[in-house]
C-alpha atoms as a PDB file:
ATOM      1  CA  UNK A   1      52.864  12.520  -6.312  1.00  0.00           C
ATOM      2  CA  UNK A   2      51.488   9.495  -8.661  1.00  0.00           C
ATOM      3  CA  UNK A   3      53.078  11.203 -11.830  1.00  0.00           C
ATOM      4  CA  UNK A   4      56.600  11.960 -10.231  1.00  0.00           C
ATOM      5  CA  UNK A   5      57.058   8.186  -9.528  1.00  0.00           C
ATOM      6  CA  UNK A   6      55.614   7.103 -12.942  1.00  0.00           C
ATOM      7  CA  UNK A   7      58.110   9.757 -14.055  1.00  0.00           C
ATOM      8  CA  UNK A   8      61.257   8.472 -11.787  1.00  0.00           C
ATOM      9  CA  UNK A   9      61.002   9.875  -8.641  1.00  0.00           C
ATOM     10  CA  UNK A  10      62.504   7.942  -6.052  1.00  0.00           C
ATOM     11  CA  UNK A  11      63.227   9.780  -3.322  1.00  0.00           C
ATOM     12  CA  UNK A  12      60.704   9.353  -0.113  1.00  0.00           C
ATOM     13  CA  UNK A  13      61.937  13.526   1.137  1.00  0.00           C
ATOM     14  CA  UNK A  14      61.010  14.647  -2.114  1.00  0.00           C
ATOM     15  CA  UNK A  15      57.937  12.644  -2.738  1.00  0.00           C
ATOM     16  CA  UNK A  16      56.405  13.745   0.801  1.00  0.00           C
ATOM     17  CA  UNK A  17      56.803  17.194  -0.290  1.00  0.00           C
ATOM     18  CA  UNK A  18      54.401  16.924  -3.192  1.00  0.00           C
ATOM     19  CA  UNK A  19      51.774  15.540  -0.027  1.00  0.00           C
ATOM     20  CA  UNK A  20      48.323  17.432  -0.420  1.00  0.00           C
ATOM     21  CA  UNK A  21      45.452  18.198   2.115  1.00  0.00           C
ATOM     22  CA  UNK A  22      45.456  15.435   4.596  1.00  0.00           C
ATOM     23  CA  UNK A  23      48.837  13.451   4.235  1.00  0.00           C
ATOM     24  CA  UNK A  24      50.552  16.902   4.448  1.00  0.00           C
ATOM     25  CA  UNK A  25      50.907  16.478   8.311  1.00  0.00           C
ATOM     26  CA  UNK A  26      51.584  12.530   8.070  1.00  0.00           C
ATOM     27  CA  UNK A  27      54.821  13.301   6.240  1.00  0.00           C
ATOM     28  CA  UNK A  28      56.504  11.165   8.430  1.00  0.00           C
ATOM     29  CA  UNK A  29      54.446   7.860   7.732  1.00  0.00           C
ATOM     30  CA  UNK A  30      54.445   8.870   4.339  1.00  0.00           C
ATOM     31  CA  UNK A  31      58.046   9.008   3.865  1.00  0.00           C
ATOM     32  CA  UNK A  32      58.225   5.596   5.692  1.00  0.00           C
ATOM     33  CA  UNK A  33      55.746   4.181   3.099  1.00  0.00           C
ATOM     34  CA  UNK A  34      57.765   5.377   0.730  1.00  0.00           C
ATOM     35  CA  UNK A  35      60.548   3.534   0.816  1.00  0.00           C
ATOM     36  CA  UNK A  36      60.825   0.792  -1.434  1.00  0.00           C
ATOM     37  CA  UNK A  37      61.402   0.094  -5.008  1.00  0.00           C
ATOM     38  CA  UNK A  38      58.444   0.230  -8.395  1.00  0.00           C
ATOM     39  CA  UNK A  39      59.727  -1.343 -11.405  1.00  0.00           C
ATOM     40  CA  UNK A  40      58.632  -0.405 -14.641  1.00  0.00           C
ATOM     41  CA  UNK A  41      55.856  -2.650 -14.931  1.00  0.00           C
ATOM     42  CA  UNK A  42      54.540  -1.120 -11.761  1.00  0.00           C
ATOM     43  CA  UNK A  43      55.197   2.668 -13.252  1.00  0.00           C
ATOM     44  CA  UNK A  44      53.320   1.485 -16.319  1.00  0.00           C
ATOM     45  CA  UNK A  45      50.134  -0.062 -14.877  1.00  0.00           C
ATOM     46  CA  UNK A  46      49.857   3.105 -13.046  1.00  0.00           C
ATOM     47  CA  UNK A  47      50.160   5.221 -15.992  1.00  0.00           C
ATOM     48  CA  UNK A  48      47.565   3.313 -17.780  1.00  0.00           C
ATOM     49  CA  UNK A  49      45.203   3.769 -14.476  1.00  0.00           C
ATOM     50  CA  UNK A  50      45.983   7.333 -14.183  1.00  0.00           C
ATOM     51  CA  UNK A  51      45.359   7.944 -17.888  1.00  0.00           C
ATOM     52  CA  UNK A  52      42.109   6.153 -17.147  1.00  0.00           C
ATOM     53  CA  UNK A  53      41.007   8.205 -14.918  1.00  0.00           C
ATOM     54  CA  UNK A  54      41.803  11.269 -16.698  1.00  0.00           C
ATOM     55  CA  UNK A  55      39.653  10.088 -19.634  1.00  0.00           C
ATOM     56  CA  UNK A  56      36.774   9.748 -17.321  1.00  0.00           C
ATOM     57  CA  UNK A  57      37.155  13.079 -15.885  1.00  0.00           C
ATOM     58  CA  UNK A  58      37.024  14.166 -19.448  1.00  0.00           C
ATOM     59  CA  UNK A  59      33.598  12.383 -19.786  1.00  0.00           C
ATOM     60  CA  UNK A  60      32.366  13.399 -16.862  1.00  0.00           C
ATOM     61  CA  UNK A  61      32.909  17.243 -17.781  1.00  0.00           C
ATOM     62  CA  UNK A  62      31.009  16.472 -21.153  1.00  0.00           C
ATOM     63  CA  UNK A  63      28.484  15.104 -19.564  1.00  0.00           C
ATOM     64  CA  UNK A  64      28.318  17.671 -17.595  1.00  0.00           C
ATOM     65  CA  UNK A  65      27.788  20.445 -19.777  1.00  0.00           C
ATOM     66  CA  UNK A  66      25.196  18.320 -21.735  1.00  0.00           C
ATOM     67  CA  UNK A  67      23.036  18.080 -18.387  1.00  0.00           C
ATOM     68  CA  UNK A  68      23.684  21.465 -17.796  1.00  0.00           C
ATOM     69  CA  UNK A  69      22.335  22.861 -21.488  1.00  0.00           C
ATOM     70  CA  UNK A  70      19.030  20.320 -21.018  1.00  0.00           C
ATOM     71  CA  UNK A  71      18.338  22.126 -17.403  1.00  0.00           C
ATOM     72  CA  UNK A  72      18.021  25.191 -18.582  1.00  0.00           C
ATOM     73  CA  UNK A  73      14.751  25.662 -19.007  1.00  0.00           C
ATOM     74  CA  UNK A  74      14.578  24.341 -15.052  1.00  0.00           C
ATOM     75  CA  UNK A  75      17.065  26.531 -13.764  1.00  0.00           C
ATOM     76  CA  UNK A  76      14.590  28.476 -11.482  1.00  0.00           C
ATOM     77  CA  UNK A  77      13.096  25.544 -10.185  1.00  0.00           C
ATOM     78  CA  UNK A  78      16.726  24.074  -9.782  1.00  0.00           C
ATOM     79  CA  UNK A  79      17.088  27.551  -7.856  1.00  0.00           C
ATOM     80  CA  UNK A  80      14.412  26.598  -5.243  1.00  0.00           C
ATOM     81  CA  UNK A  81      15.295  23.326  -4.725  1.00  0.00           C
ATOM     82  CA  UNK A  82      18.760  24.259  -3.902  1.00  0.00           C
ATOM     83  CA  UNK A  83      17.552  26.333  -1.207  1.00  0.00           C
ATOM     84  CA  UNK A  84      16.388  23.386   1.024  1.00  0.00           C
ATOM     85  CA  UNK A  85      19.304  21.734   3.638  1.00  0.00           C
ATOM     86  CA  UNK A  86      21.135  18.928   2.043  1.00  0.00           C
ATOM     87  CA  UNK A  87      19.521  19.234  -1.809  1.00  0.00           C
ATOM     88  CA  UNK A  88      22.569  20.367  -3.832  1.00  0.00           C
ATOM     89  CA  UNK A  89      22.526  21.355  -7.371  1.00  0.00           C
ATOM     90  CA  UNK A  90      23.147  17.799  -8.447  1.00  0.00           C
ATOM     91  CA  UNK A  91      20.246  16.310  -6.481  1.00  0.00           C
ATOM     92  CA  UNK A  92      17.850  18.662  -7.757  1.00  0.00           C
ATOM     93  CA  UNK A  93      18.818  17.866 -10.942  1.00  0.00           C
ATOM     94  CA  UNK A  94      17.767  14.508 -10.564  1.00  0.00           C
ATOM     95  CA  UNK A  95      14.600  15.085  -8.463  1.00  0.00           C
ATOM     96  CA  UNK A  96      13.791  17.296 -11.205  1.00  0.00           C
ATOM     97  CA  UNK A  97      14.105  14.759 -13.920  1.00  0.00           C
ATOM     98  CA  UNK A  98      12.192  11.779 -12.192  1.00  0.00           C
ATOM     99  CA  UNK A  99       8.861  13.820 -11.266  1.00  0.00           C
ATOM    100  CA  UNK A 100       8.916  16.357 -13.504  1.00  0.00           C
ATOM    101  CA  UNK A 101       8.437  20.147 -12.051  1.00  0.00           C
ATOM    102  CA  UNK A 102       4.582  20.314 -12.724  1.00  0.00           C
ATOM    103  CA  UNK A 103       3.162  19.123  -9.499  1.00  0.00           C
ATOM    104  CA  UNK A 104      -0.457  19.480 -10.635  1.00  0.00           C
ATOM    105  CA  UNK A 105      -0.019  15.482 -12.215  1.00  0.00           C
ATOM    106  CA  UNK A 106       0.211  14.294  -8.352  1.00  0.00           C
ATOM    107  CA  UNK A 107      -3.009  14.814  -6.475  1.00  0.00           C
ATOM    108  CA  UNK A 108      -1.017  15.759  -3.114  1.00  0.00           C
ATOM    109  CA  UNK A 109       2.322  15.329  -1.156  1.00  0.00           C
ATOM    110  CA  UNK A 110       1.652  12.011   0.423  1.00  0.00           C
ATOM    111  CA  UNK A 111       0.720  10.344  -3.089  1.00  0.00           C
ATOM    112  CA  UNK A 112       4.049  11.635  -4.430  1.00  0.00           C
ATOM    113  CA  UNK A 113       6.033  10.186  -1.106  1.00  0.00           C
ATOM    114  CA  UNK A 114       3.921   7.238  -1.542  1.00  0.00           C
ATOM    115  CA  UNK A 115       4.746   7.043  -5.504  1.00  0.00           C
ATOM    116  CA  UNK A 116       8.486   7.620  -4.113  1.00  0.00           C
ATOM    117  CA  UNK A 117       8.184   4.873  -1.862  1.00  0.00           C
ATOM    118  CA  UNK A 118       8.420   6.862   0.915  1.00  0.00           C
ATOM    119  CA  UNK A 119       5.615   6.006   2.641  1.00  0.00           C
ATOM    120  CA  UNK A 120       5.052   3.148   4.994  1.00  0.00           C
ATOM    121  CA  UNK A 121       3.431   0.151   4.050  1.00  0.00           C
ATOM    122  CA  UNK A 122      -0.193  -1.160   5.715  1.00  0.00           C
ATOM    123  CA  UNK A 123       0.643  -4.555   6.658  1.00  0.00           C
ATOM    124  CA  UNK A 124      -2.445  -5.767   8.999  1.00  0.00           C
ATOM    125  CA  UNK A 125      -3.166  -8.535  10.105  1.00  0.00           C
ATOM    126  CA  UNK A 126      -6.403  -9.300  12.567  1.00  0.00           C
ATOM    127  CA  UNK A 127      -6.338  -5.495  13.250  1.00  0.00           C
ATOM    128  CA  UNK A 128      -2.612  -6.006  14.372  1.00  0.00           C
ATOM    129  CA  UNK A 129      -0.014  -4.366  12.538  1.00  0.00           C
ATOM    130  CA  UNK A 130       2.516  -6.335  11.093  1.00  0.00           C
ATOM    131  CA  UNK A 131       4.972  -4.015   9.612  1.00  0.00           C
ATOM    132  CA  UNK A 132       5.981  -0.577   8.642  1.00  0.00           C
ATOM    133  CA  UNK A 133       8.521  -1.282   5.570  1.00  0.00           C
ATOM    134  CA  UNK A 134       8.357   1.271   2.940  1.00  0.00           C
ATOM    135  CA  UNK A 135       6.567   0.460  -0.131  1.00  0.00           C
ATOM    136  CA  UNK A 136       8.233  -0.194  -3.397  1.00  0.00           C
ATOM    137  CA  UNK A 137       8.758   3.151  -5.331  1.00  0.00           C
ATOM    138  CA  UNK A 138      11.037   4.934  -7.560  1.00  0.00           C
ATOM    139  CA  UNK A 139      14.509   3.191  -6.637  1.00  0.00           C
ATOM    140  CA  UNK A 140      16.740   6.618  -8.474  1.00  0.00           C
ATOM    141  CA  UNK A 141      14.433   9.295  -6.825  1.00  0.00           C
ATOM    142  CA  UNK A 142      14.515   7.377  -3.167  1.00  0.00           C
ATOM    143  CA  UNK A 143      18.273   6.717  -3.115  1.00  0.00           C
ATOM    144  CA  UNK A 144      19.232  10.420  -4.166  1.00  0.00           C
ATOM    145  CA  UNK A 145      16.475  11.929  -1.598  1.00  0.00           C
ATOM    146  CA  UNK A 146      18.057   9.253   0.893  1.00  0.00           C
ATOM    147  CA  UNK A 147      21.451  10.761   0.298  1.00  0.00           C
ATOM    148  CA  UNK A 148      20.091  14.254   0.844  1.00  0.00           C
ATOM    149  CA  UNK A 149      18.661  13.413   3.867  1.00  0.00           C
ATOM    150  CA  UNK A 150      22.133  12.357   5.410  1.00  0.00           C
ATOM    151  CA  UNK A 151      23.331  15.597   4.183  1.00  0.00           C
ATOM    152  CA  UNK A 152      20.266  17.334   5.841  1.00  0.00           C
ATOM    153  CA  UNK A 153      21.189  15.435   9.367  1.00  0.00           C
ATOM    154  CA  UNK A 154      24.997  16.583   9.557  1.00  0.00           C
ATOM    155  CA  UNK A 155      23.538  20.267   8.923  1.00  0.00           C
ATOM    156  CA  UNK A 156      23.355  23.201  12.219  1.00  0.00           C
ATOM    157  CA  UNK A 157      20.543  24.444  13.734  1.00  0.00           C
ATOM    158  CA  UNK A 158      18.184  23.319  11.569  1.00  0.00           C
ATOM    159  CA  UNK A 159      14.683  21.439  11.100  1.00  0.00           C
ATOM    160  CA  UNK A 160      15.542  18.655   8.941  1.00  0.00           C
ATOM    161  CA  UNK A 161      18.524  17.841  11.300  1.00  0.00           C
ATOM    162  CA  UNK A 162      16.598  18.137  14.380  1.00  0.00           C
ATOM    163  CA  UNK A 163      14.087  15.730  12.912  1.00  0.00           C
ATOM    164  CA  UNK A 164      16.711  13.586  12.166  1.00  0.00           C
ATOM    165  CA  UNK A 165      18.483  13.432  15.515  1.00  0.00           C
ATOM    166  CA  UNK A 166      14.162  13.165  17.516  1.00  0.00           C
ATOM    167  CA  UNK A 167      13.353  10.130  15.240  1.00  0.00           C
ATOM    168  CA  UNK A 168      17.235   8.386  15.123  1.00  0.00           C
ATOM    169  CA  UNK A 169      17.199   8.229  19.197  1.00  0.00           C
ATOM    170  CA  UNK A 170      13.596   6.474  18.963  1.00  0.00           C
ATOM    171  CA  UNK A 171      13.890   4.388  16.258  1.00  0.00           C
ATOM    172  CA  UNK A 172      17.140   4.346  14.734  1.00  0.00           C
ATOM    173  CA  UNK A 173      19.259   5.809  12.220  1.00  0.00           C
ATOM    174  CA  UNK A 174      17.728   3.878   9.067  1.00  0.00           C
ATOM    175  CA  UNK A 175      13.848   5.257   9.892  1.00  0.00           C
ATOM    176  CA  UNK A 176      15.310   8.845  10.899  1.00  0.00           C
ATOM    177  CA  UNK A 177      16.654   8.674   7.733  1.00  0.00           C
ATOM    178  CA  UNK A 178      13.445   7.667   5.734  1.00  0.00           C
ATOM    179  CA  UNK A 179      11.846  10.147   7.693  1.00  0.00           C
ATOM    180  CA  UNK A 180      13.397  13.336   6.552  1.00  0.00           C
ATOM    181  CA  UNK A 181      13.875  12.134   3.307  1.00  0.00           C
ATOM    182  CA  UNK A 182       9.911  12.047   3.395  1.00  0.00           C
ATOM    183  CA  UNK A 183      10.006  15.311   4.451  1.00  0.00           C
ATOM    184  CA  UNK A 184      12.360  16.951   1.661  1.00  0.00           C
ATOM    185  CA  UNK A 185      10.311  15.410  -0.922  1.00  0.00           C
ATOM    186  CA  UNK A 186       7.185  16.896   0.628  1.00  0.00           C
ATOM    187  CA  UNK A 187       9.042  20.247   0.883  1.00  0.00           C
ATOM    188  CA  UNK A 188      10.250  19.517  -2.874  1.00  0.00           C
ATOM    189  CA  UNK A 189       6.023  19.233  -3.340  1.00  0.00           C
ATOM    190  CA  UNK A 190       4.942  22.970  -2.238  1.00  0.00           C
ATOM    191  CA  UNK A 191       7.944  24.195  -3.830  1.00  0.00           C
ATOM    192  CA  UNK A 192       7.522  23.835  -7.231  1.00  0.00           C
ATOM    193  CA  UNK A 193       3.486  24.120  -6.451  1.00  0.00           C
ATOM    194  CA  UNK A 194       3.542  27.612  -5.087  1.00  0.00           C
ATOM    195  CA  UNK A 195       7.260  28.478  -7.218  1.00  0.00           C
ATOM    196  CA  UNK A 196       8.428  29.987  -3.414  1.00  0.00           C
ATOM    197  CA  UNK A 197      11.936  28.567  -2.054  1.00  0.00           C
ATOM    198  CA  UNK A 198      12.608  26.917   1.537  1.00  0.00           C
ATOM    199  CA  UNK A 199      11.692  28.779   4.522  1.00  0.00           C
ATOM    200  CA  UNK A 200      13.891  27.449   7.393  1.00  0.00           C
ATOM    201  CA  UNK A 201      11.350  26.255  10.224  1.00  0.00           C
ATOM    202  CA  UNK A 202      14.408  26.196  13.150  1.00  0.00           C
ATOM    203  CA  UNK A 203      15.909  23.673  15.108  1.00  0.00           C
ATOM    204  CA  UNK A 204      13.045  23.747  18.110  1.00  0.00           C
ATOM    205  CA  UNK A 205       9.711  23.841  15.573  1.00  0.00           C
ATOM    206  CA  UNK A 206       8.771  20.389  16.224  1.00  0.00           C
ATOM    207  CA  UNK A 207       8.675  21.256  19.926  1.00  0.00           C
ATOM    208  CA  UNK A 208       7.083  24.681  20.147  1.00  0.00           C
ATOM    209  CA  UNK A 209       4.361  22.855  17.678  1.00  0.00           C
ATOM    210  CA  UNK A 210       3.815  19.952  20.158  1.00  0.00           C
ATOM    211  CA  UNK A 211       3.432  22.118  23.058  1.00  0.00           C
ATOM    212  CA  UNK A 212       0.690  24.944  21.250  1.00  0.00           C
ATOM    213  CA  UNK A 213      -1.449  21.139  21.125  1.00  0.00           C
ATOM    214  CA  UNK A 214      -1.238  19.819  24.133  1.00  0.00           C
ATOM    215  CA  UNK A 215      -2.428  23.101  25.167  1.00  0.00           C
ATOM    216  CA  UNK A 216      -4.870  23.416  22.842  1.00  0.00           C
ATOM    217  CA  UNK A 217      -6.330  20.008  23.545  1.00  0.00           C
ATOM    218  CA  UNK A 218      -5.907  20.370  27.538  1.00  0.00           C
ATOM    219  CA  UNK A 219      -8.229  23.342  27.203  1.00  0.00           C
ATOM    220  CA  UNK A 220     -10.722  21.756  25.035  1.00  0.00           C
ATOM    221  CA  UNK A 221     -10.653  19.152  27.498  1.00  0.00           C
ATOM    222  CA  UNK A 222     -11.345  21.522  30.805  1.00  0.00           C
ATOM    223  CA  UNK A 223     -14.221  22.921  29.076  1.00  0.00           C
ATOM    224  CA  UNK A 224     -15.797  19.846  27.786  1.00  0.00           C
ATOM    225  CA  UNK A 225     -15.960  19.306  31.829  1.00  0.00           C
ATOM    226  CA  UNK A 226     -17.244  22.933  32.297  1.00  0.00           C
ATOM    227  CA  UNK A 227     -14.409  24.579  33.372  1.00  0.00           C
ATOM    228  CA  UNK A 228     -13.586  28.096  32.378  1.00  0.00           C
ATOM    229  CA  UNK A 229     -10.235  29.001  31.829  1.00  0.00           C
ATOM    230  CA  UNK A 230      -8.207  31.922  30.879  1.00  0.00           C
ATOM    231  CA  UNK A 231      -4.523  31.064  29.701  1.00  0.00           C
ATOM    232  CA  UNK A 232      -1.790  33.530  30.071  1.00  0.00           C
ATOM    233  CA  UNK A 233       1.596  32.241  28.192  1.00  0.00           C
ATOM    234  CA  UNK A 234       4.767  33.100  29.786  1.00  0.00           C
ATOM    235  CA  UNK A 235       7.339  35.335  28.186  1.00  0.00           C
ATOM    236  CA  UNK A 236      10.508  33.299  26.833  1.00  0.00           C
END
């Protein structure tokens, strides 16, 4: 539509016409907005932005295909990581590229979420705790797992986005947020350790998990009192 009325396209009909995706069924506003006169200095400034953008697009695609050529010698590990909820291709990519894919250089999960800034801070004062920001950590490898985990929460029926929506009614979307990007980096952990992809835990984990403890503790509890129980479990 931009390059018609660079090119001399005044008509508003005609113009709406060339509408894509969205503004096809707002023809009618769109004609409206339409109306109206661009002189040439207007025509040329957007030719110079358009050409702008199409140079960047060109750069971008380069870019592109370097990245590509450097990753593969990653590409099953980029494999793997693409199988978790809301870790695209480009993400892994740069998960990849800020902690490496040998996992035996960090001595667990937690000091990799803690190296990520992930983890919360120990702020104590007097015994009390004072607060629970995140530390300080990789600022590139805690944005992009950020992003992923907002991907992660808009997913169906899954674990991540169950997380998400258990921790975001507690404490609020920022911390929910933290939280499962936590999670996919600890996921990211014994993914590349053990070379196996993402086994989906389902939407209702968390709770099936919670209830086998309480369970388990309320028995170890009767017969701490001397109480002798057999437990039958109900058939879901």
């Amino acid at each position: 539509m931009i390059e018609a009325m660079i090119a001399g396209e005044t008509d508003p009909e005609a113009l709406s016409d060339l509408a894509k995706r969205k503004l096809k069924s707002k023809k009618a506003d769109l004609k409206r907005a339409l109306n109206g006169l661009m002189g040439p200095h207007q025509k040329l400034i957007l030719g110079a932005q358009l050409r702008h953008v199409d140079y960047l697009d060109e750069e971008i695609g380069r870019l592109d295909e370097e990245i590509k050529k450097r990753m593969l010698p990653f590409d099953e590990d980029l494999e793997l990581l693409d199988t978790i909820p809301g870790v695209a291709r480009r993400t892994a990519e740069t998960i990849l590229a800020e902690i490496g894919s040998n996992m035996n250089q960090y001595p667990s999960a937690a000091h990799l979420c803690s190296w990520a800034g992930l983890c919360p801070g120990q702020n104590e004062g007097a015994g009390k705790r004072l607060s629970g920001k995140t530390r300080k950590g990789n600022k590139k490898l805690r944005s992009t797992l950020v992003e992923a985990a907002k991907a992660a929460a808009r997913t169906k029926e899954t674990y991540l986005s169950s997380q998400y929506h258990r921790i975001s009614a507690r404490r609020g979307a920022n911390r929910a947020t933290v939280a499962v990007a936590h999670s996919i980096l600890s996921m990211v952990y014994y993914i590349l350790k053990r070379k196996q992809p993402y086994i989906e835990l389902g939407p209702t984990y968390y709770e099936k998990r919670k209830r086998d403890v309480i369970i388990k503790h309320s028995i170890k509890k009767l017969e701490s009192l001397g109480v002798s129980i057999t437990v039958n479990t109900a058939a879901s």
